[in-house]
C-alpha atoms as a PDB file:
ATOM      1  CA  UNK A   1       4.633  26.408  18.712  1.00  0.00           C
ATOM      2  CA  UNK A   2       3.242  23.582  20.006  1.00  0.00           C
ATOM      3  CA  UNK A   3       2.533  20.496  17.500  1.00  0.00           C
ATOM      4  CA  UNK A   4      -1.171  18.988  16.563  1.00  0.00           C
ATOM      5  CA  UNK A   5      -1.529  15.683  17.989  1.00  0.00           C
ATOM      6  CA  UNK A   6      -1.712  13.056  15.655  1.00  0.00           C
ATOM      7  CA  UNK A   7       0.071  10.591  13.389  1.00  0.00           C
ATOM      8  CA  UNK A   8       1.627  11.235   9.732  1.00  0.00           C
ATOM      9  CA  UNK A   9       1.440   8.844   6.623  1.00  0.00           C
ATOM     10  CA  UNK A  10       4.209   9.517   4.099  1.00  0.00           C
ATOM     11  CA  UNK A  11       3.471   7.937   0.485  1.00  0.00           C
ATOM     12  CA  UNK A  12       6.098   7.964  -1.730  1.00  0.00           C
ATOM     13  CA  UNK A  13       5.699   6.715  -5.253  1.00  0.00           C
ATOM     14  CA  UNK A  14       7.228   6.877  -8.496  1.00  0.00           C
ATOM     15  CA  UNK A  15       5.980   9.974 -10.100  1.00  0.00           C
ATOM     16  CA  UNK A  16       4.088  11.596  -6.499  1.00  0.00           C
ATOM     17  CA  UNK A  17       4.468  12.167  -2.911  1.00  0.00           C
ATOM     18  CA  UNK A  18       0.942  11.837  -0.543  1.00  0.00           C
ATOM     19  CA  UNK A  19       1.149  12.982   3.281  1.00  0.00           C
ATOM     20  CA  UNK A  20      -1.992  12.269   5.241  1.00  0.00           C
ATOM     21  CA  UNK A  21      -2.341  13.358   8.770  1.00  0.00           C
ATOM     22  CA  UNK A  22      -4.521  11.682  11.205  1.00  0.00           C
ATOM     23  CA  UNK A  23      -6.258  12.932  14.400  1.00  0.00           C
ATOM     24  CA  UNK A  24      -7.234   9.797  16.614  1.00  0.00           C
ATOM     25  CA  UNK A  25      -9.348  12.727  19.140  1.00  0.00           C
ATOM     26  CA  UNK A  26     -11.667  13.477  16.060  1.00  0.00           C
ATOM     27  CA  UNK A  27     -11.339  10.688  13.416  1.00  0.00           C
ATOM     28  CA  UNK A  28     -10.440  12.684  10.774  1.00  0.00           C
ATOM     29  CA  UNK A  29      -7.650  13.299   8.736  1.00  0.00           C
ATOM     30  CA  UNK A  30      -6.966  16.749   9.481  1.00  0.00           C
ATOM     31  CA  UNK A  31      -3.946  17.722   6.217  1.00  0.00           C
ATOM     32  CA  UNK A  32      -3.219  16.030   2.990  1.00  0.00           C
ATOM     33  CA  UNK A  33      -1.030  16.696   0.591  1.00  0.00           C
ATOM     34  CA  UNK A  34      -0.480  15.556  -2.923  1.00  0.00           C
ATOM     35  CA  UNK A  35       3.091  16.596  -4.886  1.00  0.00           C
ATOM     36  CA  UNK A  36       4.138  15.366  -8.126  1.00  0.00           C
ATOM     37  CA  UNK A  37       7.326  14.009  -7.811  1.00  0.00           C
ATOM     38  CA  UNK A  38       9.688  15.433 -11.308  1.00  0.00           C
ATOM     39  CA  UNK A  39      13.062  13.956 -11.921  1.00  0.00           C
ATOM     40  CA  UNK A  40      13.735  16.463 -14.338  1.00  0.00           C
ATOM     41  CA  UNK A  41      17.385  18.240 -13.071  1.00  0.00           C
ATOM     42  CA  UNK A  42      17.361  16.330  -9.788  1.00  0.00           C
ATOM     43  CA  UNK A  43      19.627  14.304  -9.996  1.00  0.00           C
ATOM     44  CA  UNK A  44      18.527  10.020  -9.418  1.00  0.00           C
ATOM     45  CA  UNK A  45      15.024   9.648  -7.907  1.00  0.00           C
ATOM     46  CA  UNK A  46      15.805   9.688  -4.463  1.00  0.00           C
ATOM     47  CA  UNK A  47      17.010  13.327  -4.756  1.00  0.00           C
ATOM     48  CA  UNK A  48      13.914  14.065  -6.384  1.00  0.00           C
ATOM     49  CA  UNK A  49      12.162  12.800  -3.228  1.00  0.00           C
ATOM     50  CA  UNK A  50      14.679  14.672  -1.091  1.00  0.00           C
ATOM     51  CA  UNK A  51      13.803  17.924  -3.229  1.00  0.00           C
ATOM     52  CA  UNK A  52       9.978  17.653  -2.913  1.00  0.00           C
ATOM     53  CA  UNK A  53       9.748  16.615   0.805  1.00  0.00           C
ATOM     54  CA  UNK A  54      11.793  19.691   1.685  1.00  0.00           C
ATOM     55  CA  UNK A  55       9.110  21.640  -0.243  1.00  0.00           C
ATOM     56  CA  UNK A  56       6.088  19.721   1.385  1.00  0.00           C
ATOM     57  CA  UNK A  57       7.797  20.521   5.195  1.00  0.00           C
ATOM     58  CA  UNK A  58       7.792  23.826   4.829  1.00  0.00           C
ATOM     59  CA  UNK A  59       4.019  23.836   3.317  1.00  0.00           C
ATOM     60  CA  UNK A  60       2.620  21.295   5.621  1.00  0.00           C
ATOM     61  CA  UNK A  61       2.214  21.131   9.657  1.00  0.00           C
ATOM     62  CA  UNK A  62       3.562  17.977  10.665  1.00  0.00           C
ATOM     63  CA  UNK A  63       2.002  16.386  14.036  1.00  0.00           C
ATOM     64  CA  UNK A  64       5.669  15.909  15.325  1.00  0.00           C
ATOM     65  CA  UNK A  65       8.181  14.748  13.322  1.00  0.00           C
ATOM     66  CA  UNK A  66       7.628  10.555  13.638  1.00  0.00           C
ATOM     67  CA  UNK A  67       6.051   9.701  10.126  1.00  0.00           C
ATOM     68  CA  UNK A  68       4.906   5.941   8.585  1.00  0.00           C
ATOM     69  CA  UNK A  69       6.167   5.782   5.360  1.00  0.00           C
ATOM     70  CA  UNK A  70       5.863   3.258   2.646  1.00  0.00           C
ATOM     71  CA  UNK A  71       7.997   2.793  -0.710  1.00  0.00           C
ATOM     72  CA  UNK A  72       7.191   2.290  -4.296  1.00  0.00           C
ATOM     73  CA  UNK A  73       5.726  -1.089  -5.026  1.00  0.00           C
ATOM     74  CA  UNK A  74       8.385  -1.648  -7.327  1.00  0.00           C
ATOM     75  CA  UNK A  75      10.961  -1.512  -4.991  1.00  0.00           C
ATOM     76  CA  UNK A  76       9.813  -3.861  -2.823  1.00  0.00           C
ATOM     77  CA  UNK A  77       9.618  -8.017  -3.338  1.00  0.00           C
ATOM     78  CA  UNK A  78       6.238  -9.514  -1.824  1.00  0.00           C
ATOM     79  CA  UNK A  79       6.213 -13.438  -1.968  1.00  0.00           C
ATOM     80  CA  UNK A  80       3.444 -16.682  -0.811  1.00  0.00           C
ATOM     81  CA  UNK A  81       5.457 -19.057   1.343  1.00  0.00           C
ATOM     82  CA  UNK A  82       4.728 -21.970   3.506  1.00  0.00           C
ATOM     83  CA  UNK A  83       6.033 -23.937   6.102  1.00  0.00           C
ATOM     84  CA  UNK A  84       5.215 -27.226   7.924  1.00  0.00           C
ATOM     85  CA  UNK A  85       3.226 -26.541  10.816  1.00  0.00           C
ATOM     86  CA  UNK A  86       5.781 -29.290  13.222  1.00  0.00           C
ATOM     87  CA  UNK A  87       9.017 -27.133  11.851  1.00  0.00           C
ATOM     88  CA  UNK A  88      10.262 -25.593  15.462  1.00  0.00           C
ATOM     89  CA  UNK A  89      12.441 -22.590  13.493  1.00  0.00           C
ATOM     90  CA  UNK A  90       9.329 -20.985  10.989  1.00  0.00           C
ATOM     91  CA  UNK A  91      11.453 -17.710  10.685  1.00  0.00           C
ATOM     92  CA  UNK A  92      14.481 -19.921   9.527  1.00  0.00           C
ATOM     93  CA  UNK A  93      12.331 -21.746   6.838  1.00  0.00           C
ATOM     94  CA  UNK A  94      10.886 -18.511   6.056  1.00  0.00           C
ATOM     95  CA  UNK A  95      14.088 -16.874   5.938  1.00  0.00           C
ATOM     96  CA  UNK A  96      15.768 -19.084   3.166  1.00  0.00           C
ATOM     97  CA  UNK A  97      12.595 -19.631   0.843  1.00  0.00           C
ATOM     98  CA  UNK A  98      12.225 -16.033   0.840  1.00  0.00           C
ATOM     99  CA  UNK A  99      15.959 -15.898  -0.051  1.00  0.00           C
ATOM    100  CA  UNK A 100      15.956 -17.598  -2.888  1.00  0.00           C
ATOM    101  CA  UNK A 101      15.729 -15.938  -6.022  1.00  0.00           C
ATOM    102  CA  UNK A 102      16.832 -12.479  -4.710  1.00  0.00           C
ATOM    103  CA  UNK A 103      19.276 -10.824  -6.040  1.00  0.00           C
ATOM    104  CA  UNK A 104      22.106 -10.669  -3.493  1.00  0.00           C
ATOM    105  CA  UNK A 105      20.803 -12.845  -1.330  1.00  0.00           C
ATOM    106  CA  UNK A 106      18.549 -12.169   1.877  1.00  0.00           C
ATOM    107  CA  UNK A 107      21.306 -10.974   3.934  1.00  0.00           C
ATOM    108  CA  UNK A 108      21.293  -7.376   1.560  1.00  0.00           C
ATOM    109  CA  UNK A 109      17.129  -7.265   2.642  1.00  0.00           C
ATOM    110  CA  UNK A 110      15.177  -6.445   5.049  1.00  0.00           C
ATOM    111  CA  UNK A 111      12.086  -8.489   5.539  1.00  0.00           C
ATOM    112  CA  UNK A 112       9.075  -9.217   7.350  1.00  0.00           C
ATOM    113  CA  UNK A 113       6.692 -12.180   7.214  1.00  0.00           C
ATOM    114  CA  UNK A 114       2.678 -11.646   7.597  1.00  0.00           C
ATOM    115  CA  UNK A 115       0.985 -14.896   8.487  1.00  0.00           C
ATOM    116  CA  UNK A 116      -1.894 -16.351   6.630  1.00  0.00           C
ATOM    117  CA  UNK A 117      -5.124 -17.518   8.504  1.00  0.00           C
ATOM    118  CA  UNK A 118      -3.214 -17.805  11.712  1.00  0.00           C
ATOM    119  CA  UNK A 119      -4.413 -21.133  13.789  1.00  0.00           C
ATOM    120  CA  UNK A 120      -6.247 -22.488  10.720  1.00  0.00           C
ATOM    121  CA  UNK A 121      -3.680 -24.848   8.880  1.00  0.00           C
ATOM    122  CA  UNK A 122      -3.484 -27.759  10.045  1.00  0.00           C
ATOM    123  CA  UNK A 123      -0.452 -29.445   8.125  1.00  0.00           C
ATOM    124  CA  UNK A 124       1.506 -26.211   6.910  1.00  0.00           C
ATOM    125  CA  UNK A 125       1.057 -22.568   8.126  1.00  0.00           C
ATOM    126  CA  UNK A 126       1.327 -19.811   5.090  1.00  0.00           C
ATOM    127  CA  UNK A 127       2.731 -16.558   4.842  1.00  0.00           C
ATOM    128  CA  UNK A 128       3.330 -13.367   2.779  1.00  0.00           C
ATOM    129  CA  UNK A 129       6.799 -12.459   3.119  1.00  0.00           C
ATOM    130  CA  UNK A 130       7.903  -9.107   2.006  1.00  0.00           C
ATOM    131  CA  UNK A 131      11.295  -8.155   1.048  1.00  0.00           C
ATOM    132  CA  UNK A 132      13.040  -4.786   1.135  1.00  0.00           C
ATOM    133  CA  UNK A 133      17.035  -4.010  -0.003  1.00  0.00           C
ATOM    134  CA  UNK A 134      18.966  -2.680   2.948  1.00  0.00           C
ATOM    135  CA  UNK A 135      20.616   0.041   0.830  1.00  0.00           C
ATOM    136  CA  UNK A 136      17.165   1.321  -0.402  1.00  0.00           C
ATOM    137  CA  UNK A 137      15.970   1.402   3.232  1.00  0.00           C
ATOM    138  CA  UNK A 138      18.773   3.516   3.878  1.00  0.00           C
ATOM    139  CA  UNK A 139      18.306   6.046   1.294  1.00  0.00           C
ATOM    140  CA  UNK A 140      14.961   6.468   2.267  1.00  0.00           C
ATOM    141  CA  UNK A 141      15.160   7.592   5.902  1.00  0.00           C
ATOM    142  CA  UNK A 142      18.391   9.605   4.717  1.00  0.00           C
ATOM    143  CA  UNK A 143      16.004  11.148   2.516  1.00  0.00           C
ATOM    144  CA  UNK A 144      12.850  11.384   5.298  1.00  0.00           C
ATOM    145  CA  UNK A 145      15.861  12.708   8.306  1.00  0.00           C
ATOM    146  CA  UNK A 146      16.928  15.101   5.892  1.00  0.00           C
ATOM    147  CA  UNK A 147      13.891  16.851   5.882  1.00  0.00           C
ATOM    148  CA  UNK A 148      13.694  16.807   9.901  1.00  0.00           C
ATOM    149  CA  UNK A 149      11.083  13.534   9.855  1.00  0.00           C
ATOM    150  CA  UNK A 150      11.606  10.392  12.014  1.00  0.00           C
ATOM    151  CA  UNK A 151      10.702   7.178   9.504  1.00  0.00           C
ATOM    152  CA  UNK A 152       9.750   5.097  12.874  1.00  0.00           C
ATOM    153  CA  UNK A 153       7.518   2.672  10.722  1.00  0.00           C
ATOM    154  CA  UNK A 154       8.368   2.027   7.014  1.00  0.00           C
ATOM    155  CA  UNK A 155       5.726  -0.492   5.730  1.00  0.00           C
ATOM    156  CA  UNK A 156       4.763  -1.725   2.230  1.00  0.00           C
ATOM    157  CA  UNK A 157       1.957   0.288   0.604  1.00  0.00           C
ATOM    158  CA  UNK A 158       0.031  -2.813  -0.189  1.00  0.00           C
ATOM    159  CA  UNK A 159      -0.495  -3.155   3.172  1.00  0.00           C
ATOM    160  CA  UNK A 160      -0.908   0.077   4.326  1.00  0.00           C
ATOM    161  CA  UNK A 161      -3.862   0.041   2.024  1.00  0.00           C
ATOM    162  CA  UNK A 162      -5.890  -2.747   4.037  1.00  0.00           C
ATOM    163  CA  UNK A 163      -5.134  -0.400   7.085  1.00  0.00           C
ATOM    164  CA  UNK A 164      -7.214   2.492   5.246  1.00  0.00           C
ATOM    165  CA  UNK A 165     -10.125  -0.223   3.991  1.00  0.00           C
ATOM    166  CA  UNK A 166     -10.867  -2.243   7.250  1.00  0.00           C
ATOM    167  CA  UNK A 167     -10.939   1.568   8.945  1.00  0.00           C
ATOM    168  CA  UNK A 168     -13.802   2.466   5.786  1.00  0.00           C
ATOM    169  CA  UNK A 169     -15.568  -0.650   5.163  1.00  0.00           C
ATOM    170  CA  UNK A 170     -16.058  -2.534   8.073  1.00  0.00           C
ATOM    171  CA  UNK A 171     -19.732  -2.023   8.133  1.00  0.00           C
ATOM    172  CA  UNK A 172     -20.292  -4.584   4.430  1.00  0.00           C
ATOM    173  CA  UNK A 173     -16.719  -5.757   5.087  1.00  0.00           C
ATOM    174  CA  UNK A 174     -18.044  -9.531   6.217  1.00  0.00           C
ATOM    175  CA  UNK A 175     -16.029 -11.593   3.926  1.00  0.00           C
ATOM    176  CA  UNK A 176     -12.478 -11.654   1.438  1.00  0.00           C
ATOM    177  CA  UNK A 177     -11.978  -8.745  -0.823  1.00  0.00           C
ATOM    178  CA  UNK A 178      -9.287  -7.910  -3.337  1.00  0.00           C
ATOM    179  CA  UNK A 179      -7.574  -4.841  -3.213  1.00  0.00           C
ATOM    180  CA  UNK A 180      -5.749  -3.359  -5.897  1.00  0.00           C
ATOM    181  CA  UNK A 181      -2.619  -0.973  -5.697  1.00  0.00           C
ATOM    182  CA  UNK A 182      -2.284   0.663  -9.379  1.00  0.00           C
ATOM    183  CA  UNK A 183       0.318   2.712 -10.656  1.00  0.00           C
ATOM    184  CA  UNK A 184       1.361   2.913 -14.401  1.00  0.00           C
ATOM    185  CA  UNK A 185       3.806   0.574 -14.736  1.00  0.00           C
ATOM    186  CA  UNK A 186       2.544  -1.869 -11.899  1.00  0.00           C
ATOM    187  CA  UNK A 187       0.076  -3.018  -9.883  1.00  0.00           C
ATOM    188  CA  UNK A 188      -0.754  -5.044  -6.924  1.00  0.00           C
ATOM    189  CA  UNK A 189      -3.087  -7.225  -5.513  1.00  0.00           C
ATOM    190  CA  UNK A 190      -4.066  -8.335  -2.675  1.00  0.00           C
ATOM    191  CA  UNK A 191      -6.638 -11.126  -1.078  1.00  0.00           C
ATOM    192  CA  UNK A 192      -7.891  -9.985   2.198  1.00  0.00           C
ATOM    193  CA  UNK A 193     -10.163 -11.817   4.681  1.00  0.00           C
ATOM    194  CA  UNK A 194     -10.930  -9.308   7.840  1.00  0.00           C
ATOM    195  CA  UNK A 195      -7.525  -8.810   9.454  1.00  0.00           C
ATOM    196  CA  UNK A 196      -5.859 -12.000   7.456  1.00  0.00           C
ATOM    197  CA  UNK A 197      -3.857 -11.438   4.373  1.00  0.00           C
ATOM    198  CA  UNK A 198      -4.657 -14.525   1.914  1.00  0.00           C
ATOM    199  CA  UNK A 199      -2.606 -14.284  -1.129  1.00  0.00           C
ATOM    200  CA  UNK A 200      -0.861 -11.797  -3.605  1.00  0.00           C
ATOM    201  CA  UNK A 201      -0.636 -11.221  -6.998  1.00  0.00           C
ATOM    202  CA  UNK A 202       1.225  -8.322  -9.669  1.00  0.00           C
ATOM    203  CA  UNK A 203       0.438  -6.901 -12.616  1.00  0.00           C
ATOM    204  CA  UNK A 204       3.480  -5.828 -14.315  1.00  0.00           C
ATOM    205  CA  UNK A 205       1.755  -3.398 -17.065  1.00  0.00           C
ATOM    206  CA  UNK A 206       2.964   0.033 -18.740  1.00  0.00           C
ATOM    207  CA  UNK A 207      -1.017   1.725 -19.431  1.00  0.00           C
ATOM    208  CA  UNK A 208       1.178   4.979 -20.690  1.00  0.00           C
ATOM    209  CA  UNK A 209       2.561   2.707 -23.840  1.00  0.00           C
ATOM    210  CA  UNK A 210      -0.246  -0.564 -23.783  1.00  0.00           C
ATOM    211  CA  UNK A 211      -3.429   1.308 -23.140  1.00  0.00           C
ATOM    212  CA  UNK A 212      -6.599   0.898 -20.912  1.00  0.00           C
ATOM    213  CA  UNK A 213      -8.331  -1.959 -22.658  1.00  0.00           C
ATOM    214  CA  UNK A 214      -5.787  -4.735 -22.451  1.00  0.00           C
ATOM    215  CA  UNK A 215      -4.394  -3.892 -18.647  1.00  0.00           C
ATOM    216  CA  UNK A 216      -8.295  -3.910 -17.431  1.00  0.00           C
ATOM    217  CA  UNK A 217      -8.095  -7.794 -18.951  1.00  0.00           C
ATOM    218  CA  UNK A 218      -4.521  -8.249 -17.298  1.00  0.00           C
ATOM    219  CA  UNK A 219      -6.243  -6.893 -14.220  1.00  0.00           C
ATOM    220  CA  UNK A 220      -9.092  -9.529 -14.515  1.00  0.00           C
ATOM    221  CA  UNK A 221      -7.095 -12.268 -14.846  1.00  0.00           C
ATOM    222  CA  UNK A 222      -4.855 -11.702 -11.760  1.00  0.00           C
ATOM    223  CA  UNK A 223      -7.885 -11.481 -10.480  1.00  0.00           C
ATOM    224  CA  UNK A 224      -9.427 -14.268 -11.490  1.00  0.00           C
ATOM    225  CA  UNK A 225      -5.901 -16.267 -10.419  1.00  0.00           C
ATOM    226  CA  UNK A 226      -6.298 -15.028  -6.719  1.00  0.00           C
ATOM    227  CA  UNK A 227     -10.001 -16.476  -6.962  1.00  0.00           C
ATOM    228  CA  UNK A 228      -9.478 -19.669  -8.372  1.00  0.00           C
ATOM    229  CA  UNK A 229      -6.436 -20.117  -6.810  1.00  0.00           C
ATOM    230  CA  UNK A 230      -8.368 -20.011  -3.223  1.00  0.00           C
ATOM    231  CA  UNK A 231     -11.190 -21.489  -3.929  1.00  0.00           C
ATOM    232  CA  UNK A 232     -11.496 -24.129  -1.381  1.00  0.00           C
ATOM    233  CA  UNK A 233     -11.065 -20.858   1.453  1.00  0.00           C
ATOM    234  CA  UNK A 234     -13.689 -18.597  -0.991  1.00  0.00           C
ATOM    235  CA  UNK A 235     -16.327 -21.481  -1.227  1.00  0.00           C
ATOM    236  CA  UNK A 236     -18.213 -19.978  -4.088  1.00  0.00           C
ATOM    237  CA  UNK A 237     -17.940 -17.201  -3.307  1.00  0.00           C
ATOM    238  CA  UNK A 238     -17.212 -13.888  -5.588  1.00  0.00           C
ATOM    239  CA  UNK A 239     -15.215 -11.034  -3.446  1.00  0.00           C
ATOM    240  CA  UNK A 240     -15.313  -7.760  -4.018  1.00  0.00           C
ATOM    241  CA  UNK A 241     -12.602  -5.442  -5.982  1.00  0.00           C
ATOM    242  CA  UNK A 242     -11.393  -2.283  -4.435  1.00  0.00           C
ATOM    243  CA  UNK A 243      -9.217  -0.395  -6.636  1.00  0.00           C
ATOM    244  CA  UNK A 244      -7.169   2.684  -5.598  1.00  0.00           C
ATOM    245  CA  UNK A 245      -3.447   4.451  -6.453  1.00  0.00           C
ATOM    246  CA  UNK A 246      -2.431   7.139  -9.248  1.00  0.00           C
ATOM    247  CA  UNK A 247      -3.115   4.659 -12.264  1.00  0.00           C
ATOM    248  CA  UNK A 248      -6.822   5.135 -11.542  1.00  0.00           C
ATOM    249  CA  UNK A 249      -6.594   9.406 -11.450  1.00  0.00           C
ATOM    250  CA  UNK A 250      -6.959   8.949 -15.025  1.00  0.00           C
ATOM    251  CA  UNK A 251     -11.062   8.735 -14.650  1.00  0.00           C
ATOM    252  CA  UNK A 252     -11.236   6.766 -18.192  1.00  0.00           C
ATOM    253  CA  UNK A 253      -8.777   3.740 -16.692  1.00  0.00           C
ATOM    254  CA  UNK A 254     -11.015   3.719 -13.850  1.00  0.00           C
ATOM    255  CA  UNK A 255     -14.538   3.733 -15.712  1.00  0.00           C
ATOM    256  CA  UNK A 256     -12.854   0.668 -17.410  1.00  0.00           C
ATOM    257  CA  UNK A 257     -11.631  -0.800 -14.265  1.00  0.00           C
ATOM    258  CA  UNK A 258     -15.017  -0.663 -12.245  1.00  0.00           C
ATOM    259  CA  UNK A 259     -17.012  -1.606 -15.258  1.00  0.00           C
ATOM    260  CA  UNK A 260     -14.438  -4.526 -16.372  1.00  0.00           C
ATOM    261  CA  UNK A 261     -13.704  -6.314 -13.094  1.00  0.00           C
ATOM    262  CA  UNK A 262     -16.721  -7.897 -11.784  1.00  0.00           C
ATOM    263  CA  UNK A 263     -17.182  -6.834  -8.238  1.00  0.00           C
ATOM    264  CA  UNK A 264     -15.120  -3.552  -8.828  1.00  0.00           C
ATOM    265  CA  UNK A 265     -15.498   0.036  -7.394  1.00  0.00           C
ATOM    266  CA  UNK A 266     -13.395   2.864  -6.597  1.00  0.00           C
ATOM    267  CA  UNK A 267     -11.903   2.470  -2.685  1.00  0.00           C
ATOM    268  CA  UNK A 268     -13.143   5.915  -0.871  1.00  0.00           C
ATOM    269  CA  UNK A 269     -10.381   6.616   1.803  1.00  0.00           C
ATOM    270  CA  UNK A 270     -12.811   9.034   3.296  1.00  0.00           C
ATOM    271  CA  UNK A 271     -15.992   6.308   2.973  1.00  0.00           C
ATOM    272  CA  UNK A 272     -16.260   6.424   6.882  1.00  0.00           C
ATOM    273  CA  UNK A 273     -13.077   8.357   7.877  1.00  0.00           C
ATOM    274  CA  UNK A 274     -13.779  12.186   7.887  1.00  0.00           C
ATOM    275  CA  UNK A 275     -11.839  14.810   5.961  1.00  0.00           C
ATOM    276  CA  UNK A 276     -11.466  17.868   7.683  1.00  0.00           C
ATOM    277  CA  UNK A 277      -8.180  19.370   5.641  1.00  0.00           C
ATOM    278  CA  UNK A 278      -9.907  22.245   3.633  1.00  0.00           C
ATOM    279  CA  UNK A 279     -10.396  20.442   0.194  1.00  0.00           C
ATOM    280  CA  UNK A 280     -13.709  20.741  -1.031  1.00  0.00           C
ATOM    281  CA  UNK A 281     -15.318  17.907  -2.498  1.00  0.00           C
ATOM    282  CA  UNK A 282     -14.004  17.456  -6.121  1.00  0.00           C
ATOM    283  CA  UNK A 283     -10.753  18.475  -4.273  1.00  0.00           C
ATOM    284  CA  UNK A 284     -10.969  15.304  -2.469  1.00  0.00           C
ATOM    285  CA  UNK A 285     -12.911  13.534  -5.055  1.00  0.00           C
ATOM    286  CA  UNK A 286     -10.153  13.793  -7.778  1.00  0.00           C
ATOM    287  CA  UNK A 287      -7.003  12.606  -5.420  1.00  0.00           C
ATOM    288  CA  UNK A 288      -8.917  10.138  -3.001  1.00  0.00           C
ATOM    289  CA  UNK A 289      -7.120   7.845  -5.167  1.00  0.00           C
ATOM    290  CA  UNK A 290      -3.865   8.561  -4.339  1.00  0.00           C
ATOM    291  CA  UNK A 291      -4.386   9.182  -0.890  1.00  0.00           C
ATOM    292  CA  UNK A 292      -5.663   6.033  -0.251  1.00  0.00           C
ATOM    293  CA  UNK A 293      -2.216   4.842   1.115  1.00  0.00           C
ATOM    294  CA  UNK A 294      -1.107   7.937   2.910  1.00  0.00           C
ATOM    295  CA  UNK A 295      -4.344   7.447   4.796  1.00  0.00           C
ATOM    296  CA  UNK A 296      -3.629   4.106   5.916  1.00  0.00           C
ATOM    297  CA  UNK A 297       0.252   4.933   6.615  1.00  0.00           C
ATOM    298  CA  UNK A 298      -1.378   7.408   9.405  1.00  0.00           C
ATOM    299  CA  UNK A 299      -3.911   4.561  10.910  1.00  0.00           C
ATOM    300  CA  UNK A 300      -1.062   2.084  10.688  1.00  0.00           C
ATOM    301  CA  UNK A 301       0.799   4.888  12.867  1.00  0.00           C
ATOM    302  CA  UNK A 302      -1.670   4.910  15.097  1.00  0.00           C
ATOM    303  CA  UNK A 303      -1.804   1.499  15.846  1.00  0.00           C
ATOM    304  CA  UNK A 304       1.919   1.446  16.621  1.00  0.00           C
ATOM    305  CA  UNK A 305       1.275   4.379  19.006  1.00  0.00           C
END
């Protein structure tokens, strides 16, 4: 049989599993999948993965085996760091402040750094380093091989996510925006500027025990943090709020969140991005959400094609 062309996003998060597949020939995401992910009787949570993947292989048509994957937020450590623009070795410097503080030390991680405004410091350069332990790396693409899948990319979903918005919004997307990763017992944040990643920010919040109300004020003022806290790059300016992930499937937590955070809507994986996988629209509609990633994981394949 021969396989569909295109490239295959694999979300996996605490309590689901996304798979988006892209086609680049018609623009469209051609199969999604959503699976709740049950650790009832299975054993740790990556056996729980390893259980539900096997199920999602046999249901959906992979295009080839290579798939981008990302890894629950919590599991990965996401840090601001800066170095003096005259420093010769910036990986070195990058490599021990991002070091400190981890359990372990950096030699159990691995790790990636994303620059900030490149070209546009003129005394230090900043970054976003992210942070990944070795051993949880490996479980994952033990997990992925098992079920016949090549992890060629793993990425952090954060990131994955601007992937899915510059590919949806680039027609108002002329400034920063914040966009927010939320699951129920964390979320992320990040401050983008086109292609640039400017800063990063958590929300460590359980909505299942604390309620709506008080994380859609924790929300606003990690918010407001990432605002203030770049003003002088902002210049008055307000950016907008894109919220996606499973925390915002519950459609009360996200009529709070869009009518709490100034600036916020709903991020529409499918804004500009057809979706040609046989959902119909409240289908789509009600796990956009959670697909936001997945969809992003397939353009980020893309670009590594």
């Amino acid at each position: 049989m021969v396989k569909a062309a295109g490239t295959n996003g694999l979300d996996i998060q605490r309590d689901y599993i996304c798979v988006a597949q892209y086609s680049p020939q018609d623009m469209a995401v051609r199969q999604i999948a959503v699976q709740p992910l049950s650790h009832e009787g299975a054993g740790d949570f990556w056996d729980a993965v390893s259980f539900e993947l096997s199920g999602l292989r046999k249901k959906v048509k992979f295009a080839g085996s290579d798939v981008v994957c990302s890894v629950p937020c919590d599991m990965t450590v996401v840090r601001t760091l800066e170095a003096e623009s005259d420093e010769l070795d910036q990986n070195e410097v990058l490599r021990f402040e991002l070091g400190v503080g981890l359990l372990g030390g950096i030699g159990e991680y691995a790790y990636d750094f994303y620059e900030v405004e490149p070209g546009n410091t003129a005394d230090l350069r900043r970054y976003l380093g992210a942070a990944l332990r070795k051993e949880t790396l490996a479980k994952l693409k033990k997990v992925v091989k098992s079920a016949k899948l090549n992890p060629y990319i793993v990425d952090v979903d954060i990131f994955a996510l601007t992937n899915v918005f510059q590919a949806n919004y680039r027609d108002v997307f002329t400034g920063a925006a914040v966009l927010v990763l939320g699951e129920h017992r964390r979320t992320k944040l990040i401050l983008v500027s086109n292609t640039s990643y400017i800063d990063y920010g958590v929300v460590e919040y359980d909505v299942d025990e604390r309620g709506a109300g008080g994380y859609v004020a924790a929300l606003g003022g990690e918010v407001g943090r990432l605002v203030s806290g770049n003003a002088s790059f902002l210049r008055g300016t307000v950016p907008p709020v894109y919220l996606a992930g499973g925390l915002f499937a519950d459609s009360v937590v996200a009529s709070k969140a869009c009518s709490g955070i100034s600036k916020g809507e709903m991020l529409n994986p499918f804004r500009k991005i057809q979706c040609a996988a046989g959902m119909d629209a409240a289908q789509i509609e009600a796990n956009a959400c959670r697909l936001a990633v997945s969809v992003g994981l397939a353009l980020r394949g893309e670009e590594g094609q």
